[in-house]
Protein backbone atom coordinates (compact mmCIF):
# COMPACT_ATOMS: atom_id res chain seq x y z
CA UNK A 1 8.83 12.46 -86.19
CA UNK A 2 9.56 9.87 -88.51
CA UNK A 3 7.35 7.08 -90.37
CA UNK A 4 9.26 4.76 -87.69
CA UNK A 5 8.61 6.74 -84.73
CA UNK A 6 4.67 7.73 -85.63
CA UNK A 7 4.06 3.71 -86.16
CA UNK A 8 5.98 3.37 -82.60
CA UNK A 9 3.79 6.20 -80.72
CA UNK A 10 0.58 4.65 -82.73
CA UNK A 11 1.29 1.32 -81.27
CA UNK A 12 1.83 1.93 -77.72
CA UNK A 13 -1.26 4.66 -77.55
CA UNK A 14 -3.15 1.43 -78.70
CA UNK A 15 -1.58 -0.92 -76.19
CA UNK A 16 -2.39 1.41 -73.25
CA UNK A 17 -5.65 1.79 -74.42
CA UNK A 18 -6.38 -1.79 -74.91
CA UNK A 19 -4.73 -2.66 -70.97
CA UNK A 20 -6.87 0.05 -69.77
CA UNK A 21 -9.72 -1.00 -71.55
CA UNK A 22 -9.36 -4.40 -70.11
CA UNK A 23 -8.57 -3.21 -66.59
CA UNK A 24 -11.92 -1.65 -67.13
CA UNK A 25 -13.54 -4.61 -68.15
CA UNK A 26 -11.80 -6.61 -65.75
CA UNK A 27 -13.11 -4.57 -62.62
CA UNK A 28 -16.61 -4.54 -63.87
CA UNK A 29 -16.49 -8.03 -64.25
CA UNK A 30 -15.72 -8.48 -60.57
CA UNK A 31 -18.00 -6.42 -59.77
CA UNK A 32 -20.65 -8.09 -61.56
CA UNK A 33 -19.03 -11.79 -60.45
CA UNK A 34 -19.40 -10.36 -56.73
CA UNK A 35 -22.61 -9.26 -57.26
CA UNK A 36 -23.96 -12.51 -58.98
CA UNK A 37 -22.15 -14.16 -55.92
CA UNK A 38 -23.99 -12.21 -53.65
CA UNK A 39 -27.52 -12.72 -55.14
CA UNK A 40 -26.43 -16.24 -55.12
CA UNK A 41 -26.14 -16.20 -51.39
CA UNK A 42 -29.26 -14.93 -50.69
CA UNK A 43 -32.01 -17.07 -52.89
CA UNK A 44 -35.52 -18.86 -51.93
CA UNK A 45 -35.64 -22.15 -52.55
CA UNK A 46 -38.93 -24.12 -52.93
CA UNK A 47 -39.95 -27.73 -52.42
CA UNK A 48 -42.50 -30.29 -51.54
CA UNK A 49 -43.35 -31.25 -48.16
CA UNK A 50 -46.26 -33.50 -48.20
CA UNK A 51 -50.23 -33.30 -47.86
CA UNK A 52 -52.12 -32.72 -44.90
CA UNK A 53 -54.67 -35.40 -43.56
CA UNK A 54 -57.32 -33.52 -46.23
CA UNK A 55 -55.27 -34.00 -49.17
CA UNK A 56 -54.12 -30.40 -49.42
CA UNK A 57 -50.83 -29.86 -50.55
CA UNK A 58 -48.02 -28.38 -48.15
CA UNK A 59 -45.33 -26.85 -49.52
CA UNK A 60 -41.97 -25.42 -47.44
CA UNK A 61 -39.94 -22.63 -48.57
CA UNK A 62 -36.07 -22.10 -47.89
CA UNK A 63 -34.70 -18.61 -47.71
CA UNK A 64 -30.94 -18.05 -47.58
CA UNK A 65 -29.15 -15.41 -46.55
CA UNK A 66 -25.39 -14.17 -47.53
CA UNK A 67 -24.04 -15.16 -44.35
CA UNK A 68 -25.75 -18.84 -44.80
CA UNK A 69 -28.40 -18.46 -42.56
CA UNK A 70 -31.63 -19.93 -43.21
CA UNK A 71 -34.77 -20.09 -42.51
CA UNK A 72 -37.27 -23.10 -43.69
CA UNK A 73 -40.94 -21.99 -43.44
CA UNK A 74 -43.81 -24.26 -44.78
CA UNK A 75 -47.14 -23.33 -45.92
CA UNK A 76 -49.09 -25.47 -42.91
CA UNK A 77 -49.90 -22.85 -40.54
CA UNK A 78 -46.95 -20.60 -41.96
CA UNK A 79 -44.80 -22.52 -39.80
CA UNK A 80 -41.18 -22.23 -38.95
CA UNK A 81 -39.33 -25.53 -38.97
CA UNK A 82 -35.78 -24.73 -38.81
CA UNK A 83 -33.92 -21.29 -38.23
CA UNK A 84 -30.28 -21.86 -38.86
CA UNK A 85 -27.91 -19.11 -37.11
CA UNK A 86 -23.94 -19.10 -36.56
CA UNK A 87 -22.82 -19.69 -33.01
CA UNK A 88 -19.08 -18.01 -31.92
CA UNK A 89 -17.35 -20.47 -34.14
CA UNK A 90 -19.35 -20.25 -37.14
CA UNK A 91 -21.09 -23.76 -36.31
CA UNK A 92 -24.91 -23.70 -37.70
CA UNK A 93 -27.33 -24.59 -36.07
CA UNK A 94 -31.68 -24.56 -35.48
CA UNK A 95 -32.09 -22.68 -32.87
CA UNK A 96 -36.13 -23.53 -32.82
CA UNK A 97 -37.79 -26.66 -31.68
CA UNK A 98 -40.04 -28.50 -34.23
CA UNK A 99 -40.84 -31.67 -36.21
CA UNK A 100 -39.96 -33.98 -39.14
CA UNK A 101 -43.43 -34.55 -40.44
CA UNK A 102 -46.44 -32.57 -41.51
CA UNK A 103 -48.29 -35.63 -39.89
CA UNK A 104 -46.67 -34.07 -36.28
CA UNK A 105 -47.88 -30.65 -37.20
CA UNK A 106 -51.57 -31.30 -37.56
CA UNK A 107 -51.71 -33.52 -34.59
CA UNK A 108 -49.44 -33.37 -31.99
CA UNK A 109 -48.46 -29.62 -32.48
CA UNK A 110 -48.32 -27.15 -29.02
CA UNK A 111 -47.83 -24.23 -31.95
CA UNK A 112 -44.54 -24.74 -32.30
CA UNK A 113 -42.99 -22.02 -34.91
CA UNK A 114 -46.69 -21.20 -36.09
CA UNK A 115 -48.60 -18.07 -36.73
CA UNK A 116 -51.18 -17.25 -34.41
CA UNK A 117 -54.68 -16.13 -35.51
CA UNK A 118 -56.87 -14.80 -35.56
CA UNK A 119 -56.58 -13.80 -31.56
CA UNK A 120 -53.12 -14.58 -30.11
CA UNK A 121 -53.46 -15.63 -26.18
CA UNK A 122 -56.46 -16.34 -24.49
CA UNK A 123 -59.70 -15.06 -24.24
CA UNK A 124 -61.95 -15.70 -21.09
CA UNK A 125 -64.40 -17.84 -21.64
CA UNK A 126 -64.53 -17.66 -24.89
CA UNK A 127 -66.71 -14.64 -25.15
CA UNK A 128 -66.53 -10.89 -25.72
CA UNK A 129 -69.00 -8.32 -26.88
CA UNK A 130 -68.73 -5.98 -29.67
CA UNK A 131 -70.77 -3.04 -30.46
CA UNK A 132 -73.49 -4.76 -28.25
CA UNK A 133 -73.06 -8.25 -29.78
CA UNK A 134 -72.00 -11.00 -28.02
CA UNK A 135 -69.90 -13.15 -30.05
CA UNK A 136 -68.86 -17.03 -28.46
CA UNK A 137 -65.58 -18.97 -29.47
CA UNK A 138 -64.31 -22.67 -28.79
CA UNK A 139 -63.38 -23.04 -25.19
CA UNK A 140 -60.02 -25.08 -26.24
CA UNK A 141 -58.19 -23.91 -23.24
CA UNK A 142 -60.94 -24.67 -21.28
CA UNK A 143 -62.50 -22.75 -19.64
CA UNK A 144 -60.95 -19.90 -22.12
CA UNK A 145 -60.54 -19.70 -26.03
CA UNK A 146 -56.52 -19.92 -26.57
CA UNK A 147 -54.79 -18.47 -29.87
CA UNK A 148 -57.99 -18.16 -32.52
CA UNK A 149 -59.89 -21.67 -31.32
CA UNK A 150 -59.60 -25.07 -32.25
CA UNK A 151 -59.06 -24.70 -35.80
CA UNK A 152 -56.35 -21.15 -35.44
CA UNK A 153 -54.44 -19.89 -38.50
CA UNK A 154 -51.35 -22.34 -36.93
CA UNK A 155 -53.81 -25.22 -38.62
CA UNK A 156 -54.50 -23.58 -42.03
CA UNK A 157 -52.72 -23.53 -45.23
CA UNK A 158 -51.48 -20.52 -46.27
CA UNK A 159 -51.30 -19.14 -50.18
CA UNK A 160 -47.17 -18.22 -50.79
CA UNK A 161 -45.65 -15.87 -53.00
CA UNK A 162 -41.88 -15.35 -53.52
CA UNK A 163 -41.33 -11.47 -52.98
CA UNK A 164 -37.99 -9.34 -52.86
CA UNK A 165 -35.55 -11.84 -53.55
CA UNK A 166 -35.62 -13.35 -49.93
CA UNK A 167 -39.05 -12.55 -48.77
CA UNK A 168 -41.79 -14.93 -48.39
CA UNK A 169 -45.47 -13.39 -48.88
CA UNK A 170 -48.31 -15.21 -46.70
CA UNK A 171 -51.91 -14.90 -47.44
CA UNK A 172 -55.26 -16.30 -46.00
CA UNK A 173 -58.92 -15.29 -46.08
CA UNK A 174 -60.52 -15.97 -42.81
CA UNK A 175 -64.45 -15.92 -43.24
CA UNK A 176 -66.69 -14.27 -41.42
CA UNK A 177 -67.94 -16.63 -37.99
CA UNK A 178 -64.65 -18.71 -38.46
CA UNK A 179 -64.24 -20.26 -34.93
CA UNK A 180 -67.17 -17.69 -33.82
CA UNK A 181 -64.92 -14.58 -35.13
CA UNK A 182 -66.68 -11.91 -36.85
CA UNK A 183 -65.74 -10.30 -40.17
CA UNK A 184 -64.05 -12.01 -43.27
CA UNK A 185 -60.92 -10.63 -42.51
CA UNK A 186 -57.79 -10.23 -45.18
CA UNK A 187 -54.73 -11.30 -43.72
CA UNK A 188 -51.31 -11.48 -45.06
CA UNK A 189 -47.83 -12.48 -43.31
CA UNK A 190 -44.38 -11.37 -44.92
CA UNK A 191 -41.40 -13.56 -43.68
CA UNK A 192 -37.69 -11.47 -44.70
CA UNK A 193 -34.17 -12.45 -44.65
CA UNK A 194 -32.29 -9.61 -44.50
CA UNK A 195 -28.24 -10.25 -44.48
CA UNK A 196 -27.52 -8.48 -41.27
CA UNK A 197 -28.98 -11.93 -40.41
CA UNK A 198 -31.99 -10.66 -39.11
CA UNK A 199 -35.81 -11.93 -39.76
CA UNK A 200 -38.48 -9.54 -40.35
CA UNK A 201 -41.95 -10.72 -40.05
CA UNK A 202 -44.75 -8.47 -40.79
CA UNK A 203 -48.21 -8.86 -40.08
CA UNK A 204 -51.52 -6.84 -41.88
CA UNK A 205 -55.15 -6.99 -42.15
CA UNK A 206 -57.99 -6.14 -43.19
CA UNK A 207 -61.50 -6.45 -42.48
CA UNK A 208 -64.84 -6.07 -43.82
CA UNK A 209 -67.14 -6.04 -40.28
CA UNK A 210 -66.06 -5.07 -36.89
CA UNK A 211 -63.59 -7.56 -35.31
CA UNK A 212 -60.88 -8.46 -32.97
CA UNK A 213 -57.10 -9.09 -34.41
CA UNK A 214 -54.04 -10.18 -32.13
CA UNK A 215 -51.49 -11.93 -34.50
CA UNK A 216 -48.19 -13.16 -33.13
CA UNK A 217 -45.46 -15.69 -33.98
CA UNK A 218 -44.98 -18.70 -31.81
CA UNK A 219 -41.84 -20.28 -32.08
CA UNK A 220 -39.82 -22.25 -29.22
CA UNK A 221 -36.38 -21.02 -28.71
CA UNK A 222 -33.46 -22.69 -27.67
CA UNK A 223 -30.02 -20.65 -28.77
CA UNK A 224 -27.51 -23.05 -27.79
CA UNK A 225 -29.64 -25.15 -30.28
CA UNK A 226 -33.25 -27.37 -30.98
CA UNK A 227 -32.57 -31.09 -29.04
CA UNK A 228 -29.64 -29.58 -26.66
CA UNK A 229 -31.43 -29.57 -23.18
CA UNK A 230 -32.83 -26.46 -21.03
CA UNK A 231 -32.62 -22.79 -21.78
CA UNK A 232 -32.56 -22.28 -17.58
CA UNK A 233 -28.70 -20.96 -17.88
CA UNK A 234 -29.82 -18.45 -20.98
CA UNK A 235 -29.96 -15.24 -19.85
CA UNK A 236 -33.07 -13.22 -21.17
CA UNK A 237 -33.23 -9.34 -20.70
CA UNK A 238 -36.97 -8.04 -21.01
CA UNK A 239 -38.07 -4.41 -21.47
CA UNK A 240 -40.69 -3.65 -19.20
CA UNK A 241 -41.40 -2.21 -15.59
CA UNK A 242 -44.61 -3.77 -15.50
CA UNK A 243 -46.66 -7.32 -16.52
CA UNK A 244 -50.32 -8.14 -16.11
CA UNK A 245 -50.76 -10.63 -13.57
CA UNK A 246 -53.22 -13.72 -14.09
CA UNK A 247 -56.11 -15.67 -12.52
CA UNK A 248 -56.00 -19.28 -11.79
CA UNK A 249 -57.09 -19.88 -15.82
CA UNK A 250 -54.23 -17.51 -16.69
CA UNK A 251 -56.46 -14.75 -17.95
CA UNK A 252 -55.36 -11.11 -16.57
CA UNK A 253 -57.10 -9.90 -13.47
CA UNK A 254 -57.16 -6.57 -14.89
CA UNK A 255 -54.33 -5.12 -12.81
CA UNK A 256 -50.78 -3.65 -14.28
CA UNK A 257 -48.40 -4.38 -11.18
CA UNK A 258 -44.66 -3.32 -11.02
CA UNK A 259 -42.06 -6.17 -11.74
CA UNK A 260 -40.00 -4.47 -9.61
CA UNK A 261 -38.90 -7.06 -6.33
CA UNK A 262 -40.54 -10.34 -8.09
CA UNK A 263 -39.34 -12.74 -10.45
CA UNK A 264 -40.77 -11.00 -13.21
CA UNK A 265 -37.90 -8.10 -13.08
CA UNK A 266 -35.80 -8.85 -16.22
CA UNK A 267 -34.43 -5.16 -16.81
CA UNK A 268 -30.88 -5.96 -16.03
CA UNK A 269 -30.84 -9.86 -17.52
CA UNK A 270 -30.96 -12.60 -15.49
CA UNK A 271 -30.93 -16.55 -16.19
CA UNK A 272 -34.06 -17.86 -16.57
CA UNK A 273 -34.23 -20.74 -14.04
CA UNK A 274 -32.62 -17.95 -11.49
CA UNK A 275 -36.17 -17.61 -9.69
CA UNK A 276 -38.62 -20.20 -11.83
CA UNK A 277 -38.32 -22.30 -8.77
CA UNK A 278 -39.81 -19.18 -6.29
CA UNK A 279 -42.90 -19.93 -4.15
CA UNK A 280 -44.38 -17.29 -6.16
CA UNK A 281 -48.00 -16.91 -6.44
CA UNK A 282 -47.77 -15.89 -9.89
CA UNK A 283 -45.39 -18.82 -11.05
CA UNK A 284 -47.11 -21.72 -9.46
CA UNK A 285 -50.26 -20.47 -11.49
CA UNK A 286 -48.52 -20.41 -14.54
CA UNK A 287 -46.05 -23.48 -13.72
CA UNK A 288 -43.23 -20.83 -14.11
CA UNK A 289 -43.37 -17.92 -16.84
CA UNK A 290 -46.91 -17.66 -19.16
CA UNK A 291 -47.32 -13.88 -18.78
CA UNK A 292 -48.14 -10.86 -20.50
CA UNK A 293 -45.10 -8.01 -20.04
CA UNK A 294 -45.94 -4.62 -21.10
CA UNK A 295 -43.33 -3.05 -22.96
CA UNK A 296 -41.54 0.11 -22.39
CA UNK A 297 -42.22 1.90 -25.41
CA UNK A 298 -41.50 5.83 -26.96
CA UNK A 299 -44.54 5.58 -29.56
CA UNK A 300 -47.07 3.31 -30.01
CA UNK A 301 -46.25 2.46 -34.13
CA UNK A 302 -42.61 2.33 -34.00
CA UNK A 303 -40.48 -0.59 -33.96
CA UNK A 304 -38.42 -0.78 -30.01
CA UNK A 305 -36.71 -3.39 -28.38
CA UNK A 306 -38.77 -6.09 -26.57
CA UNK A 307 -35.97 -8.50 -25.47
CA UNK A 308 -32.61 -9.98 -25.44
CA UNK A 309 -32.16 -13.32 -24.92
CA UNK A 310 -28.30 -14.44 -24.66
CA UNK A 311 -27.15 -18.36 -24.79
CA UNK A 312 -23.47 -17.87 -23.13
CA UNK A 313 -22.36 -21.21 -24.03
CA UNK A 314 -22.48 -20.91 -27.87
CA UNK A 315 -22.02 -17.16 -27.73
CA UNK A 316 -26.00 -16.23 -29.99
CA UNK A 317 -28.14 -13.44 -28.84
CA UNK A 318 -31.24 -12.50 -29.90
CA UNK A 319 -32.74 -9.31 -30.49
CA UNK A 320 -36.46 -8.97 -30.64
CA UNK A 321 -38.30 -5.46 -31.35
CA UNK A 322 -41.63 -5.14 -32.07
CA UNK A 323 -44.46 -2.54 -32.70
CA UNK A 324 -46.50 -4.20 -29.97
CA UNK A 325 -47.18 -3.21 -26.70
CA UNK A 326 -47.16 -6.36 -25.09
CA UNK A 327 -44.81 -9.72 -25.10
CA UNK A 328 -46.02 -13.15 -23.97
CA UNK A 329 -42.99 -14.82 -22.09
CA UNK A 330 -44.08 -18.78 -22.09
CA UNK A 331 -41.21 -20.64 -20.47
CA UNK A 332 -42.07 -24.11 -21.99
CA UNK A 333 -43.75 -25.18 -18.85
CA UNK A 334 -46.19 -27.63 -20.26
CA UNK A 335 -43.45 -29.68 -22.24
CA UNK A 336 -43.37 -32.93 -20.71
CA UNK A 337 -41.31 -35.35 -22.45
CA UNK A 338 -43.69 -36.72 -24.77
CA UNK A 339 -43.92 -34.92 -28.05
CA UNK A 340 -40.89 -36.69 -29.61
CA UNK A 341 -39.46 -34.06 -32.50
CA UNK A 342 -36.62 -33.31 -34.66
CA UNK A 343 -34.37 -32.27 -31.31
CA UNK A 344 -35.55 -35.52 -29.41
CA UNK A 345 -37.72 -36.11 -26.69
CA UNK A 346 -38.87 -32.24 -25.55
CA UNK A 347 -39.04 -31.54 -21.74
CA UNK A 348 -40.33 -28.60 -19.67
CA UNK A 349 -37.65 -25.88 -20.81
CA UNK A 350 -35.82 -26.99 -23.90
CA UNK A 351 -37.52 -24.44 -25.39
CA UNK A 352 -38.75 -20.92 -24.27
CA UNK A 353 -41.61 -18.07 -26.22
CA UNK A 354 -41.19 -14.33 -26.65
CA UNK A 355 -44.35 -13.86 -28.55
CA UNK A 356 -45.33 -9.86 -29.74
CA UNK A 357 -48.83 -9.25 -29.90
CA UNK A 358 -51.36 -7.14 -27.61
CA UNK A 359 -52.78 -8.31 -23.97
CA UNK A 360 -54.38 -11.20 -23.67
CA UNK A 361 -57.82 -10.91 -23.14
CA UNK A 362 -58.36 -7.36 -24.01
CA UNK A 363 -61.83 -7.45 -25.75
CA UNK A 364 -62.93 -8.11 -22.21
CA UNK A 365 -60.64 -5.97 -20.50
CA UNK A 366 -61.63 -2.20 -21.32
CA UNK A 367 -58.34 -0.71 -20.17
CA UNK A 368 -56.06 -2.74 -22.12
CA UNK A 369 -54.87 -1.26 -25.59
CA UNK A 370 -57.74 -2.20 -27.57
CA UNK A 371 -57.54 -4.65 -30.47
CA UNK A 372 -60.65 -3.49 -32.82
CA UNK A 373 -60.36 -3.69 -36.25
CA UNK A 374 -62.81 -1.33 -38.26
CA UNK A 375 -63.44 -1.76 -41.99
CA UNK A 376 -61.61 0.88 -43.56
CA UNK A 377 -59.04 0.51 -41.10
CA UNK A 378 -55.75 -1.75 -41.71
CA UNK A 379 -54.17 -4.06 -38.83
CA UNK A 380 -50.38 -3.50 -39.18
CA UNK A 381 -47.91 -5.17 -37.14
CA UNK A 382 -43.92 -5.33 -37.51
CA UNK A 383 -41.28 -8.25 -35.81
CA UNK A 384 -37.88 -8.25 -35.74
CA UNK A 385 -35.44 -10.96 -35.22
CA UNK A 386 -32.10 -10.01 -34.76
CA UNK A 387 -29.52 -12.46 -34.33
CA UNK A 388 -25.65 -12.06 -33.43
CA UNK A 389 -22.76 -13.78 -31.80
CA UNK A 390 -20.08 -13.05 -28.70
């Protein structure tokens, strides 16, 4: 080979080397551009949303997920305000009822997208003994105590932390004989926002005297979206063969009846206003649906599915598993038209509850899955949100 040649064979080793070096380069820069795009997608954003009535600083906290859903949570009661999800057409929309203004919140809130604490549910008469103490709570559902008491964790402000990218990290110190409770108990929420657009919220504790626990989430759903009328055509599928009936206070007369042949059978989906109208007992007590189901479940510490609630008009359905072994099914009976919010004027179903958590009443009921927390022991509960479209 020639001096020609050799300079020839030289020069186009080193072009193929520099186009595959660049093809290379080029490739892992996508890769890193989708990446970055993808992290991108999914952030946490904070801001400032005001000061309660005390002068305590509230601040909300938007997570984002890939597929633009979002969730706005604010540090008031750990409360959801908005829950953006894609309908069949890719429209976004809150599919939660709430408020514009912390002022709302404090004062004219029925618990709207708020943690419950530091009992979900009620409590009859606003006692219960443990280990041979009577202990007495705030009769706010008069005659019964109703989710932790006048002042509940819905009406606290909670300490945030930004965990995991698109996690949201809740913590609060409730003191010993808070609202009558005993035990200063550790608690700490963790909102996530995973991209198979689901919502993960999960609950622990910890105590450091003998208590009761029974955390839940208590948001008002409405999937063809907040401020568009009644959820009576959305179909809802529940997961149990049995519910707890209830006394004329709505606490549990201590019976487990089949749903089988009442309006409580949701096994095979039904819409919800199908039988709310029935001359049932049961319903005019609760002025439709504000009972306990208990869950078909294969363990008692894995996560199963609770419900499925399906909005055929704008194509969402909702997932909800749990590690409970009871949901609350509330369907927003006591709305009346006057709690003006961010959807408009809210009447009796524009908004309905699926709310995980243990029986009501169960420190009083001794064959109910109890809901003692030990020191030593940790409270550990697990919700799952799972959203989708047909």
């Amino acid at each position: 080979m020639n001096l020609l040649h050799r300079s020839a064979f030289r020069y186009s080793v080193m072009l193929r080397t520099v186009v595959v070096a660049f093809t290379v380069l080029s490739i892992l820069g996508l890769t890193l551009a989708m990446k970055n795009t993808a992290m991108a997608a999914a952030h946490i954003l904070k801001s400032t949303y005001g000061k309660t009535a005390d002068g305590i600083a509230v601040d909300e906290y938007t997570l984002t997920n890939a597929n633009k859903m979002e969730v706005k949570i604010i540090t008031y009661g750990g409360i959801i305000t908005s829950l953006k999800v894609p309908d069949r057409n890719g429209q976004m929309r809150s599919v939660v009822l709430g408020f514009d203004k912390l002022g709302d919140y404090e004062t004219k809130n029925p618990y709207f997208g708020a943690l419950i604490g530091r009992y979900g549910n009620r409590i009859a008469k606003g006692k219960f003994t443990l280990d041979g103490k009577e202990y007495t709570l705030a009769t706010n559902n008069a005659p019964n105590t109703l989710h932790g008491g006048n002042k509940g964790y819905d009406k606290v402000v909670w300490t945030a932390k930004e965990v995991s990218g698109t996690g949201l990290e809740l913590t609060y110190l409730s003191k010993d004989s808070e609202e009558g409770y005993p035990g200063n108990l550790s608690v700490k929420v963790v909102y996530s926002l995973m991209d198979k657009n689901e919502l993960h919220i999960d609950y622990s504790a910890t105590t450091d005297k003998a208590t009761v626990v029974n955390l839940t989430h208590h948001s008002y759903f409405n999937l063809a979206g907040n401020g568009s009328g009644s959820v009576n055509d959305q179909i809802l599928t529940i997961n149990a063969d049995k519910y707890t009936p209830v006394d004329s206070t709505l606490i549990p007369t201590g019976k487990i009846d089949n749903v089988e042949g009442t309006p409580f059978d949701f096994r095979a989906g039904k819409k919800i206003g199908a039988q709310l109208r029935l001359a049932d007992p049961q319903l005019i007590l609760g002025r439709g649906y504000d009972h306990n189901f208990v869950l078909n479940r294969a363990d008692s510490k894995s996560l199963s599915m609770a419900s499925y609630l399906y909005d055929p008009a704008s194509g969402r359905g909702m997932e909800l598993w749990t590690t409970e072994p009871g949901l609350q099914f509330y369907s927003g009976n006591f709305l009346d038209g006057t709690l003006v919010g961010s959807g408009g004027a809210y009447r009796q179903g524009d908004g309905l509850c699926l709310e995980p958590q243990h029986y009501p009443d169960s420190p009083n009921q001794p064959s109910f899955p109890s809901t003692v927390l030990k020191p030593g022991d940790t409270y550990q509960s697990a919700t799952v949100f799972r959203f989708s479209v047909k």
